[in-house]
Protein backbone atom coordinates (compact mmCIF):
# COMPACT_ATOMS: atom_id res chain seq x y z
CA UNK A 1 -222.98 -142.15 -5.56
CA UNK A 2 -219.86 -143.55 -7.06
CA UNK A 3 -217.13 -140.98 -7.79
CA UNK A 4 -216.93 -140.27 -11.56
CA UNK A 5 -213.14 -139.86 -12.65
CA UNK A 6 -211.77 -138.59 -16.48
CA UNK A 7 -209.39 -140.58 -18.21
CA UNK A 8 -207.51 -138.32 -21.15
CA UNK A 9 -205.14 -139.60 -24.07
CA UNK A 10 -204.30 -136.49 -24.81
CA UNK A 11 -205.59 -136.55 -28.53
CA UNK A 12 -204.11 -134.98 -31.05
CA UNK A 13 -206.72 -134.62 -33.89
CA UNK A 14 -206.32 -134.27 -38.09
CA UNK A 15 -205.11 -131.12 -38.62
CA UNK A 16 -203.44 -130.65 -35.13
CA UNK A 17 -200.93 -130.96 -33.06
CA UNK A 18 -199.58 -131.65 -29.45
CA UNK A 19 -199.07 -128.15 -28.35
CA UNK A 20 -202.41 -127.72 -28.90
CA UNK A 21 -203.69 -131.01 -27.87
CA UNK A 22 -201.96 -130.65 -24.43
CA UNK A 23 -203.76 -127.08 -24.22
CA UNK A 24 -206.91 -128.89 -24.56
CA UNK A 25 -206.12 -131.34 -21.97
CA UNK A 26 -205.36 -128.57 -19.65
CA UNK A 27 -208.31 -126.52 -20.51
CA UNK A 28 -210.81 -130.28 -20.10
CA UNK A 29 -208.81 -130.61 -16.34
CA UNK A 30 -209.63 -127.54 -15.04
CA UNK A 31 -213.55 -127.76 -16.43
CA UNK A 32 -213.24 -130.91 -14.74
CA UNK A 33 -212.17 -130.25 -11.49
CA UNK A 34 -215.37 -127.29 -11.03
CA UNK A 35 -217.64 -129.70 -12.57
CA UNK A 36 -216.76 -132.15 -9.84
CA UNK A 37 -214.74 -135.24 -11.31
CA UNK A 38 -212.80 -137.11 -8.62
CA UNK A 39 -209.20 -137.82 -10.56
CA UNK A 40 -207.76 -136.86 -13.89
CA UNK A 41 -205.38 -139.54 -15.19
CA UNK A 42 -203.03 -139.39 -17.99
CA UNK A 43 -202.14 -142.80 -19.94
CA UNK A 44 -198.25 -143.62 -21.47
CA UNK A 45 -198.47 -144.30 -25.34
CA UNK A 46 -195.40 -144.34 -27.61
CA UNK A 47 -194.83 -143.94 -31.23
CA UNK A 48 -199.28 -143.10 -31.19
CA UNK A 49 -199.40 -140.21 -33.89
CA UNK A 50 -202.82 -139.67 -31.97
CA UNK A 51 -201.92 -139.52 -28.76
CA UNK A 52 -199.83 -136.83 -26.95
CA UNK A 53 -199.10 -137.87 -23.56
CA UNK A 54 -196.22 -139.88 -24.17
CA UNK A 55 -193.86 -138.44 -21.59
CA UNK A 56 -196.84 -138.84 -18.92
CA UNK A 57 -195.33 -137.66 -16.12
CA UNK A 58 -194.35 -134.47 -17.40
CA UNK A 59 -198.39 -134.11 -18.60
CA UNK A 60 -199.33 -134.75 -14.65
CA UNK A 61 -197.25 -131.56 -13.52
CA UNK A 62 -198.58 -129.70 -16.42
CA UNK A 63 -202.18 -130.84 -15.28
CA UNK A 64 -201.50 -130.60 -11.52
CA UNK A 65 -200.02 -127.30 -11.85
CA UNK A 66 -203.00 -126.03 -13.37
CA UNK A 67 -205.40 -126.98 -11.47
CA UNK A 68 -205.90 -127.19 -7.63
CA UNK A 69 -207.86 -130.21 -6.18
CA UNK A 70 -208.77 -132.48 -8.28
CA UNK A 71 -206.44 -135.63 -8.20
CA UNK A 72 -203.82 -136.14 -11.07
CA UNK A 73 -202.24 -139.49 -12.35
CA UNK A 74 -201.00 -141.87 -14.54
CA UNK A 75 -203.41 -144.18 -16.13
CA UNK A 76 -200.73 -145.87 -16.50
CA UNK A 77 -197.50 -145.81 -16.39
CA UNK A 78 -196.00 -149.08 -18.38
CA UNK A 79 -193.59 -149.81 -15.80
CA UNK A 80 -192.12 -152.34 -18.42
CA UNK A 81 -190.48 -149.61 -19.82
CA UNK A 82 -189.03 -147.94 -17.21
CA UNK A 83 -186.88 -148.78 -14.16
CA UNK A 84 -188.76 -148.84 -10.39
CA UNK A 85 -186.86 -146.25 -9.20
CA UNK A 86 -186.94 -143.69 -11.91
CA UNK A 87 -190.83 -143.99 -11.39
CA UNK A 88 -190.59 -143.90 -7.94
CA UNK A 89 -188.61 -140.41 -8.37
CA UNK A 90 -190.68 -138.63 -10.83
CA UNK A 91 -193.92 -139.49 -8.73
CA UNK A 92 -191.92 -138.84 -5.59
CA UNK A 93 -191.65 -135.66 -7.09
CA UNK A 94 -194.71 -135.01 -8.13
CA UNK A 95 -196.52 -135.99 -5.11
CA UNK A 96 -193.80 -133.21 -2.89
CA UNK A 97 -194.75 -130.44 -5.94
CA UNK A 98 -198.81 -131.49 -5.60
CA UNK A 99 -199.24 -133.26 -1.79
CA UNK A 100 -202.15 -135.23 -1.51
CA UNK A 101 -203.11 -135.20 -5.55
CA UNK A 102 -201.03 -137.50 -7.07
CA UNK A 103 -201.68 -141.13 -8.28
CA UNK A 104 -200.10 -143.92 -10.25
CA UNK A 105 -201.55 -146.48 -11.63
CA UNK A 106 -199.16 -149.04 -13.20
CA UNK A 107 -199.85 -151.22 -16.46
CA UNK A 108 -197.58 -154.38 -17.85
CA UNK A 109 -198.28 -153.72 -21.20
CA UNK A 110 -195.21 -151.50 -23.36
CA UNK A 111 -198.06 -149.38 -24.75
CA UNK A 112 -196.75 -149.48 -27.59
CA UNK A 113 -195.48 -151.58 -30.69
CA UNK A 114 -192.74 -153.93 -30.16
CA UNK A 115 -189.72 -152.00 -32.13
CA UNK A 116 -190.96 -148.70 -30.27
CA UNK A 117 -190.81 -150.95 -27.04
CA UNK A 118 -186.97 -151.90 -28.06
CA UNK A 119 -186.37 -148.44 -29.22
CA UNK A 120 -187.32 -147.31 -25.38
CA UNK A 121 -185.25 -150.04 -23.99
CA UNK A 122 -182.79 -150.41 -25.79
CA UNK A 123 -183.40 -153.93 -25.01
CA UNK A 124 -186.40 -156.33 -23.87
CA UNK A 125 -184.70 -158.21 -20.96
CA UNK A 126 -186.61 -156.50 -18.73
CA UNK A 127 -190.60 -157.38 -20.14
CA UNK A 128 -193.91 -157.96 -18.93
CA UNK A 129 -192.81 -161.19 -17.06
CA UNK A 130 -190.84 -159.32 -14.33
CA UNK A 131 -193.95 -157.22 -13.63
CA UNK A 132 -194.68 -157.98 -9.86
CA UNK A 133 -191.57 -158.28 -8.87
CA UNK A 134 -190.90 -154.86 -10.37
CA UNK A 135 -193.99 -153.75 -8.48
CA UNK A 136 -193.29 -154.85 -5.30
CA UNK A 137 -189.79 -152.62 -5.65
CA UNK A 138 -191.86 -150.10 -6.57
CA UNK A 139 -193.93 -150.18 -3.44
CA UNK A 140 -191.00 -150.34 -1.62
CA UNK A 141 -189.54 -147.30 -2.43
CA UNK A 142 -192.39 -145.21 -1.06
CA UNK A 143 -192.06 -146.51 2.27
CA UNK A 144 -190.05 -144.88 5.06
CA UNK A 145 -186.30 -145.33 4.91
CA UNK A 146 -185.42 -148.54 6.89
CA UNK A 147 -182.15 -148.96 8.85
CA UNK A 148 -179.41 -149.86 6.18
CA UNK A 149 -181.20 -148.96 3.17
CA UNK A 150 -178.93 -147.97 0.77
CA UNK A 151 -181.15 -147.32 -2.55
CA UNK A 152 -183.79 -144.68 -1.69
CA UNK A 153 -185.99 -142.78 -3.85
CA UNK A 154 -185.53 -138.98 -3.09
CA UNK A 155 -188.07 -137.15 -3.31
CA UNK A 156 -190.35 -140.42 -2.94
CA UNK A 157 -189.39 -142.38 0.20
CA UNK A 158 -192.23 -142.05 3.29
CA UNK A 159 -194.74 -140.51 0.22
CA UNK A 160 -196.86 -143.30 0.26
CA UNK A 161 -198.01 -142.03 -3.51
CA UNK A 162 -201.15 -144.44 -3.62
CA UNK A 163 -200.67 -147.05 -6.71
CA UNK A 164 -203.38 -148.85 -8.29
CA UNK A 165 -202.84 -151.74 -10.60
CA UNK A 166 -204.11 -151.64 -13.88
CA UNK A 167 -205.04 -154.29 -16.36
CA UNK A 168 -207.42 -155.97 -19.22
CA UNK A 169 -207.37 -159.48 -18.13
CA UNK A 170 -207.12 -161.95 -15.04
CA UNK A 171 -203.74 -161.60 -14.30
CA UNK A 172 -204.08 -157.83 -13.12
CA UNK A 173 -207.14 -159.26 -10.75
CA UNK A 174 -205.19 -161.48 -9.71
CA UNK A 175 -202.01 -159.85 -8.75
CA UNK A 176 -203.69 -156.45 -7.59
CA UNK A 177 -205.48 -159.05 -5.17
CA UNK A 178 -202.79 -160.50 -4.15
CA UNK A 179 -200.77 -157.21 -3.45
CA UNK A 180 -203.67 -155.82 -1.73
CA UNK A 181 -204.13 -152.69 -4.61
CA UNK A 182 -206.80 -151.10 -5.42
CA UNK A 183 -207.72 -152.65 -9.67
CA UNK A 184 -208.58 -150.46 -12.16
CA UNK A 185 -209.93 -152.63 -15.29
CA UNK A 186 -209.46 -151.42 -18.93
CA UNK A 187 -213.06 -152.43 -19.57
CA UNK A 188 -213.53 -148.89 -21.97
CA UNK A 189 -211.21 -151.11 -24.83
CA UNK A 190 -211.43 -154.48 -23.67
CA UNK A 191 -214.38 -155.73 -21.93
CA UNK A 192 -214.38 -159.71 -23.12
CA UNK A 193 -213.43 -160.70 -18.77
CA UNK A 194 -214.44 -157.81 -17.33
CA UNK A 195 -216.80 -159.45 -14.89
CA UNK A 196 -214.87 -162.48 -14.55
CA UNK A 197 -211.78 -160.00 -13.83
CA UNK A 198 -213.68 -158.34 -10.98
CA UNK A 199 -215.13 -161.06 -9.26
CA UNK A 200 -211.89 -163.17 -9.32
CA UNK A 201 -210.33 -160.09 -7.60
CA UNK A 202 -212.96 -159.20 -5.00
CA UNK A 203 -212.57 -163.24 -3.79
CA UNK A 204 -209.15 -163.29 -3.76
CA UNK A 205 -208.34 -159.75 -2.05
CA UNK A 206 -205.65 -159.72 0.62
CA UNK A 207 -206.38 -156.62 2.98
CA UNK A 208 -202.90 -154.85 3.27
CA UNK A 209 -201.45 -151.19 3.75
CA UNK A 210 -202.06 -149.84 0.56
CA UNK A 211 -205.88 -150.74 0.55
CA UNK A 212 -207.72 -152.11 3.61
CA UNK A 213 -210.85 -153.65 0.86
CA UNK A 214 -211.00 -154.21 -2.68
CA UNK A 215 -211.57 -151.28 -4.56
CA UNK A 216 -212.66 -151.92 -8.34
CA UNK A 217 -212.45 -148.46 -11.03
CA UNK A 218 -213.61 -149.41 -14.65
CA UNK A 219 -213.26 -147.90 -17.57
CA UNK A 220 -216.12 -146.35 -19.74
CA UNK A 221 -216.41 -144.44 -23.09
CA UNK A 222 -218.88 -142.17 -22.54
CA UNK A 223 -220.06 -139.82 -25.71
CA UNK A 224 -222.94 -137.73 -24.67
CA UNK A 225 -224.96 -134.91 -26.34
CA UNK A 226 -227.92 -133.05 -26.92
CA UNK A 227 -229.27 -135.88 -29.24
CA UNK A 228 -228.87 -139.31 -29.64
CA UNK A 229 -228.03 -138.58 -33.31
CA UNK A 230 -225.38 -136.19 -32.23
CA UNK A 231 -223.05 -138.27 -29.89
CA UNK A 232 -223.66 -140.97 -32.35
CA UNK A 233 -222.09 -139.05 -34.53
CA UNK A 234 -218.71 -137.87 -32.12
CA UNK A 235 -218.66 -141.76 -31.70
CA UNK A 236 -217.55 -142.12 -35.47
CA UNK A 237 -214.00 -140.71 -34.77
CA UNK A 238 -212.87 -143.17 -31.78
CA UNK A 239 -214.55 -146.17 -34.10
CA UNK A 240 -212.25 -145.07 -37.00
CA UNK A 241 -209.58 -144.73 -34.96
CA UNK A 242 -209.86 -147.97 -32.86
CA UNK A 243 -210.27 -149.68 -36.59
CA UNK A 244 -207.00 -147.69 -37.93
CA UNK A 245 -205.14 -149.12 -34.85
CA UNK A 246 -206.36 -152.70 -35.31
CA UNK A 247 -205.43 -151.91 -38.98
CA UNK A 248 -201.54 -151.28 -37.98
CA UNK A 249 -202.19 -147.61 -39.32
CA UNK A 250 -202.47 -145.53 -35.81
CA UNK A 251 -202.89 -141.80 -37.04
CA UNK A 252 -204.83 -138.60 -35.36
CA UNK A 253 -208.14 -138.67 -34.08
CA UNK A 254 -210.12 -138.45 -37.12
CA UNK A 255 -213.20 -136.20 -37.61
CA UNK A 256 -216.37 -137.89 -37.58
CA UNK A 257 -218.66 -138.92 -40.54
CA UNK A 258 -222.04 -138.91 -40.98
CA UNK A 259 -222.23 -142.99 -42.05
CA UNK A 260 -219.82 -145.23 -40.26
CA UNK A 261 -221.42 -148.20 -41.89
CA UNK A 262 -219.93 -146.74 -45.05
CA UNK A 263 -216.47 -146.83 -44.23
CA UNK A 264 -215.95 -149.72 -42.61
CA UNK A 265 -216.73 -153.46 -43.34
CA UNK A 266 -218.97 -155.65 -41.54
CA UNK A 267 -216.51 -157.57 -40.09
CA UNK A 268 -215.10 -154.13 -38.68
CA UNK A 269 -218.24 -153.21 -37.15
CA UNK A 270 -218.53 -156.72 -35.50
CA UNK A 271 -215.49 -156.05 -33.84
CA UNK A 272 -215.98 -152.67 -32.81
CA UNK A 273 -219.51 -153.88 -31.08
CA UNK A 274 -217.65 -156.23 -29.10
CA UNK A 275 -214.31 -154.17 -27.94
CA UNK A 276 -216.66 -150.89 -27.73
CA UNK A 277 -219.54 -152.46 -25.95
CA UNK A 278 -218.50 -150.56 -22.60
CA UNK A 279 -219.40 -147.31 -24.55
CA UNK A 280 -222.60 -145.14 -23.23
CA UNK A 281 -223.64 -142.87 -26.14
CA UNK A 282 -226.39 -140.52 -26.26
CA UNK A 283 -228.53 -137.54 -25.09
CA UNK A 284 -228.69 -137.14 -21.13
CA UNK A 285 -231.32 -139.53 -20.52
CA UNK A 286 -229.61 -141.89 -22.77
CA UNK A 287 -226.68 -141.94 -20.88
CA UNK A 288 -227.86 -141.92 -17.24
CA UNK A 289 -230.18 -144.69 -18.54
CA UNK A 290 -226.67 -146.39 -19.29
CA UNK A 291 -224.24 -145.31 -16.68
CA UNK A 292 -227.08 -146.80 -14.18
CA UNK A 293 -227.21 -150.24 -16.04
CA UNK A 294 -223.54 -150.15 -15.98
CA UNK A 295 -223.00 -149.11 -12.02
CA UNK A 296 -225.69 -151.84 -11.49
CA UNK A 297 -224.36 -154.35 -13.65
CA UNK A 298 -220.23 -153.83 -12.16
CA UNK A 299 -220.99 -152.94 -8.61
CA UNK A 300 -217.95 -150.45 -9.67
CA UNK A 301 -216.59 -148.59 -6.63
CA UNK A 302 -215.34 -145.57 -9.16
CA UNK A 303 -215.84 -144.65 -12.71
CA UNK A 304 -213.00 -143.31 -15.25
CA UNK A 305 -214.69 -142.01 -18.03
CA UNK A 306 -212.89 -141.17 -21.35
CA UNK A 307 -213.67 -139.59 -24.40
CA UNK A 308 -212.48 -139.16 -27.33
CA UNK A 309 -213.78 -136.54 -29.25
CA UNK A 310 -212.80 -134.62 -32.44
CA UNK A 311 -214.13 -131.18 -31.32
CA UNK A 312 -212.76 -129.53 -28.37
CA UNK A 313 -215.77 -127.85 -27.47
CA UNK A 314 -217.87 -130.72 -28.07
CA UNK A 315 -215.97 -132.82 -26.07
CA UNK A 316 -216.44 -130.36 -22.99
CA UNK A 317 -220.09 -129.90 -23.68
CA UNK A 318 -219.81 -134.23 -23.48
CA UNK A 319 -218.25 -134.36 -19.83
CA UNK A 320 -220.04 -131.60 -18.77
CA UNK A 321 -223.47 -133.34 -19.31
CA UNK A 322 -222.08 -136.69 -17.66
CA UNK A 323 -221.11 -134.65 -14.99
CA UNK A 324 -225.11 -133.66 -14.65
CA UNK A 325 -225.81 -136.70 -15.37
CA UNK A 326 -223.81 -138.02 -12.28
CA UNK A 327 -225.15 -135.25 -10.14
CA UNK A 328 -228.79 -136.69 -10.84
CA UNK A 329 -227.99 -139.95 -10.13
CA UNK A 330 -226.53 -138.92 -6.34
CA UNK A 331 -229.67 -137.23 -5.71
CA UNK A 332 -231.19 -140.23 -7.07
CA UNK A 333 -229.57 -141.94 -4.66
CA UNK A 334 -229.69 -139.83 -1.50
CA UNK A 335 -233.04 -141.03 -0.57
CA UNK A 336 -232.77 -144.34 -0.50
CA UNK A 337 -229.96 -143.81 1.69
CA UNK A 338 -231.51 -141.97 3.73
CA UNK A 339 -234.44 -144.33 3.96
């Protein structure tokens, strides 16, 4: 069976705060890591008053440092933002703190809106269009020290952190194919070329060091719960909130309501079916009925399931069931493997 993977933003929900938000995403790792998950990734948001992970990086220690297997990284970095090497440092870093548990996965988008973007900058002479090349330096700096080298990255140099390439449309597939990276598609907020996205990069894959075969993670909102009724309910708060975003009014995770059909208009809830349609939402058999249409449907080689969910303890209780869930479907599995 595929290896199921968490993807936290870190929320910070009405009425709270980040303190306690990044307690929570402490407390969700380490549930995680006994309830088998393969990697817990962190994602780099600015200026989000619901989101808490800004300074993502400094999240990953907190995470790694509190756990002890499980893999920690950045889903993503915006390395727009940020200079190669400074990345290539604080992973570097990370990866001589944690050896063996760190990853970065790199996005081209600021993550942010574009005054925040300037505001991190300072400038935006450096944007989205020198993203390979700024890449490729990346790489570089996580290889062993040649002969002359006079820019290294220490701690970082001979790490080999692995890097996967993140994205939401064909030009990720197409440059993690080129660069020979494993692809992780945003599929969990933007599914409209998902397929297209993954078969463009499985064609086009050039074997290289970092990744001998394609390797294809996807994204997937997962909401699960005793009922049907109930995770359709915990869905409420990421539909408001994916609505207040597309609204230019980002705020904290709002509680759920009982009738999402009477806060938001029909045009609302058109778009929400089409940017949320990579959402599994229901009681245990409703979601392995789902997560096996969706594994069937992809051909994914990992999943990175997110979540977001008002209640702390309900949004255990939610990756604790997909973690059953995913336990059923390897044993599923194991005889027709065996066979």
């Amino acid at each position: 069976m595929i290896p199921f993977s968490v993807l936290d933003l870190s929320p910070i929900v009405a009425g709270g705060d980040a303190a306690q938000a990044l307690r929570n995403t402490l407390d969700l790792a380490r549930h995680a890591e006994r309830w088998g998950y393969h990697r817990y990734w962190l994602a780099e948001h600015h200026n989000m008053p619901g989101i808490a992970s800004a300074a993502t990086a400094v999240v990953i220690g907190h995470v790694a440092g509190g756990t002890s297997t499980i893999r920690v990284g950045a889903g993503g970095v915006m390395l727009p933002n940020h200079a190669p090497l400074v990345i290539a440092e604080q992973f570097g870093t990370l990866e001589a703190l944690y050896p063996g548990r760190i990853n970065l996965g790199l996005g081209r988008a600021p993550g942010t809106d574009p005054l925040t973007a300037r505001a991190l900058r300072r400038n935006l002479a450096g944007d989205e269009d020198d993203f390979p090349q700024a890449v490729v330096e990346l790489m570089s700096y996580f290889r062993p020290v040649e002969p002359g080298q006079r820019v290294r990255a220490i701690p970082g140099a001979g790490l080999a952190v692995p890097i996967w390439l993140l994205g939401s449309s064909l030009f990720g597939a197409a440059l993690a194919a080129a660069l020979g990276l494993p692809f992780a598609f945003a599929s969990h907020f933007a599914p409209a070329q998902m397929i297209t996205a993954i078969e463009l990069y499985r064609s086009r894959f050039r074997p290289s060091g970092p990744a001998a075969e394609p390797r294809v993670m996807l994204g997937l909102s997962v909401f699960a719960a005793d009922t049907d009724d109930e995770a359709r309910h915990l869905f409420t708060s990421l539909q408001q909130a994916f609505v207040n975003l597309r609204r230019g009014q980002p705020g904290p995770l709002p509680p759920p309501v009982d009738d999402i059909k009477a806060h938001l208009s029909p045009l609302e809830l058109s778009m929400l079916a089409h940017s949320l349609s990579c959402a599994v939402v229901g009681s245990p058999e409703t979601v392995q009925r789902g997560l096996d249409a969706f594994i069937a449907r992809t051909s994914a080689d990992e999943l990175m399931i997110t979540a977001q969910i008002f209640d702390h303890a309900a949004r255990l209780r939610s990756f604790e069931i997909t973690a059953e869930v995913h336990r059923d479907l390897a044993d599923a599995a194991a005889p027709a493997r065996s066979g």
